[in-house]
Protein backbone atom coordinates (compact mmCIF):
# COMPACT_ATOMS: atom_id res chain seq x y z
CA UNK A 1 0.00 0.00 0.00
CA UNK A 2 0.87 3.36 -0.84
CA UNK A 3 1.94 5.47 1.86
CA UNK A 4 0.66 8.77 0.65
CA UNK A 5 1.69 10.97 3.53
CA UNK A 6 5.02 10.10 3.52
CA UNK A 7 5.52 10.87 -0.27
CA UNK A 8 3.86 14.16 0.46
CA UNK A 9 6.35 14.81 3.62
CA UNK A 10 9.32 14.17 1.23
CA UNK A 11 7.81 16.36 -1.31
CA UNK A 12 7.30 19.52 0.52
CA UNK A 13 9.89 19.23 3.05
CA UNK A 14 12.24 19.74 0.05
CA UNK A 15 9.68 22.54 -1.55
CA UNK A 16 11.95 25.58 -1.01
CA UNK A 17 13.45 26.06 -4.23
CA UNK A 18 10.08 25.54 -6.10
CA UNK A 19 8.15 27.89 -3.24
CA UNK A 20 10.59 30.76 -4.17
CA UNK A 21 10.69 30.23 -8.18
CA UNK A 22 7.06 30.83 -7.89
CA UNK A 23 6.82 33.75 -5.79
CA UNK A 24 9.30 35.46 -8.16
CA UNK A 25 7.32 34.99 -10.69
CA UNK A 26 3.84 35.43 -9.12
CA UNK A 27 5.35 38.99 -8.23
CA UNK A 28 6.38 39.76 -11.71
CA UNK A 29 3.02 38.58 -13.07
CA UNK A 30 0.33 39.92 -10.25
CA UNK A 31 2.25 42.84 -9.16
CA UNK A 32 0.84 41.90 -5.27
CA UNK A 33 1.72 38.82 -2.93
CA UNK A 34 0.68 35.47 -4.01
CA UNK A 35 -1.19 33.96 -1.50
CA UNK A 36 0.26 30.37 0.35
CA UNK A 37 -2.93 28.72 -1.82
CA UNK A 38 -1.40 30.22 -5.46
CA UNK A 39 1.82 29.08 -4.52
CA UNK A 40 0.89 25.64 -3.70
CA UNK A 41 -1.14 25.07 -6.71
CA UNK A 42 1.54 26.50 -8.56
CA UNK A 43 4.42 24.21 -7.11
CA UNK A 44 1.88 21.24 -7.28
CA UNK A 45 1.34 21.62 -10.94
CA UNK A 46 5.02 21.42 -11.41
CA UNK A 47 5.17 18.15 -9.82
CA UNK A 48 2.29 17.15 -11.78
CA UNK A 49 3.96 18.44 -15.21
CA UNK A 50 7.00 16.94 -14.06
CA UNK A 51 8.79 19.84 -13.39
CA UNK A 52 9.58 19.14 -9.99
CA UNK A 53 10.84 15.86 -8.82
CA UNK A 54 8.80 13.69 -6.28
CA UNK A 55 11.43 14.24 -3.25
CA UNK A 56 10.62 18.24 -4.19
CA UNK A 57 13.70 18.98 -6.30
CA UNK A 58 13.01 22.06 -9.25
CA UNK A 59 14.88 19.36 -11.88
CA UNK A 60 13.65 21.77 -14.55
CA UNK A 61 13.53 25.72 -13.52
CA UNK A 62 13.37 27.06 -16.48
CA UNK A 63 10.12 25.17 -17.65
CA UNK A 64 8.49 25.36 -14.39
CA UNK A 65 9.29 29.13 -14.10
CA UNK A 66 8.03 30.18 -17.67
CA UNK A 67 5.04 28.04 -17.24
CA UNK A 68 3.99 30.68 -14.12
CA UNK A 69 5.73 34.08 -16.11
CA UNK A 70 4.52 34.02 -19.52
CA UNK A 71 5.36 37.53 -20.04
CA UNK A 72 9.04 37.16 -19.49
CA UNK A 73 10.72 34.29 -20.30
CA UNK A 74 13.59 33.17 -19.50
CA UNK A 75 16.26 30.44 -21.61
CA UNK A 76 18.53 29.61 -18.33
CA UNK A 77 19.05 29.40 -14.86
CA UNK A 78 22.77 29.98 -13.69
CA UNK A 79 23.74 29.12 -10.04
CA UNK A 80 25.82 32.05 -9.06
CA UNK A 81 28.34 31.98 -6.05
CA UNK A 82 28.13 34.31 -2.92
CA UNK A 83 28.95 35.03 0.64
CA UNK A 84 26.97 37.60 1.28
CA UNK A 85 23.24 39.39 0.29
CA UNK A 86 25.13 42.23 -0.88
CA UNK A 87 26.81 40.67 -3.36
CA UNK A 88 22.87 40.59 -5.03
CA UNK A 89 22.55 42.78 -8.11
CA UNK A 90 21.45 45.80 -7.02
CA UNK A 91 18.19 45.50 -8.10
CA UNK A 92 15.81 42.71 -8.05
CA UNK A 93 14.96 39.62 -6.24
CA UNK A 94 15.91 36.29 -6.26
CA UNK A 95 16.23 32.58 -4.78
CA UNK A 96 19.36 32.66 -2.48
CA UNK A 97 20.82 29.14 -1.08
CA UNK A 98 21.64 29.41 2.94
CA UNK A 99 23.30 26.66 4.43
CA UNK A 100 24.68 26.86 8.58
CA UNK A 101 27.83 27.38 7.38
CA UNK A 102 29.71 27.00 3.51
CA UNK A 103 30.49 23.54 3.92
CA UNK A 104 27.05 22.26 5.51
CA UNK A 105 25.61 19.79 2.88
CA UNK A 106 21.97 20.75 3.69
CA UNK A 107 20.99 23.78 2.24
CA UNK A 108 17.45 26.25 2.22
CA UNK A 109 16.33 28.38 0.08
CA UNK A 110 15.18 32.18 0.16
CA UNK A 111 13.98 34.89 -1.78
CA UNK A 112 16.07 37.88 -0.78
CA UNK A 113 16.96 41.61 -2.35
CA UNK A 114 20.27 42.94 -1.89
CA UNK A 115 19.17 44.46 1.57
CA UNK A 116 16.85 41.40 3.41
CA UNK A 117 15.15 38.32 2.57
CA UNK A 118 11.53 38.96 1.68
CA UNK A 119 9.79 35.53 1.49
CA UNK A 120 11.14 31.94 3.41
CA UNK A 121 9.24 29.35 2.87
CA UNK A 122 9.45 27.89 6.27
CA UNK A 123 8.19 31.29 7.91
CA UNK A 124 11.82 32.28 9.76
CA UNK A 125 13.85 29.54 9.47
CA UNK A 126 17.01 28.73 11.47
CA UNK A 127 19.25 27.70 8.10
CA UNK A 128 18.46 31.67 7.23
CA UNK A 129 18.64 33.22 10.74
CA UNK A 130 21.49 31.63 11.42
CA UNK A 131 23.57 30.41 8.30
CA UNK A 132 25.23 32.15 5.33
CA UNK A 133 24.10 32.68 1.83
CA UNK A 134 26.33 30.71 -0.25
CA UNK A 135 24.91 30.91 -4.10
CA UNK A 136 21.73 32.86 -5.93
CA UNK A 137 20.20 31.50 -9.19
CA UNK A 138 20.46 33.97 -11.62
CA UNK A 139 17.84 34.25 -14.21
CA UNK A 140 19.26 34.75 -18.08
CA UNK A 141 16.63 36.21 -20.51
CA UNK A 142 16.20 36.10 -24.23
């Protein structure tokens, strides 16, 4: 028998990524907050499309984010390296990975501006509180 809340703990206990791909782009698109309920639809039609792996891993960003921003499209997704939020472009937002410290293997993801982060999926998180960012994914256009 199928133990379906188990696959639905491993999905989104590892939902970060896809949570803050789809605020990004719900902010582009609505110009407003997306509500918890639009961003769980959203991340559970990119399981469903196969967008989003079944232990909650974004294994295709670009797809999954240009099937939420239709207006703006984007041809990449390039993990960028950092050690601080203002290292950030100056303007903007975007997914940043924390971990406790560089070498941690667990990581959690963010969306942050150059100056705070502005959405956590898990509400105020420790990894964020009290880790470091270490890379941003950096949306390439065109």
């Amino acid at each position: 028998m199928v133990n379906i809340q188990a696959q639905m703990k491993e999905l989104f206990g590892n939902s970060c990524l896809g949570y803050c791909y789809g605020y990004i782009a719900h902010k582009h698109v609505l110009e407003m907050e997306p509500s918890i309920k639009l961003l769980t639809v959203t991340f559970l039609d990119g399981w469903v499309n196969g967008w989003i792996d079944d232990d909650g891993t974004v294994s295709k960003p670009v797809q999954y984010y240009n099937s939420i921003n239709k207006a703006s499209q984007i041809r990449d997704i390039r993990k960028v390296p950092i050690s601080s939020l203002k290292e950030l472009p100056p303007k903007g937002m975007f997914s940043v990975e924390f971990k406790i410290s560089p070498e941690h293997k667990a990581s959690h993801f963010a969306v942050c501006t150059r100056n705070k982060i502005i959405f956590d999926p898990s509400g105020d998180s420790i990894t964020c509180k009290q880790g470091v960012p270490v890379s941003y994914r950096e949306f390439i256009y065109g």
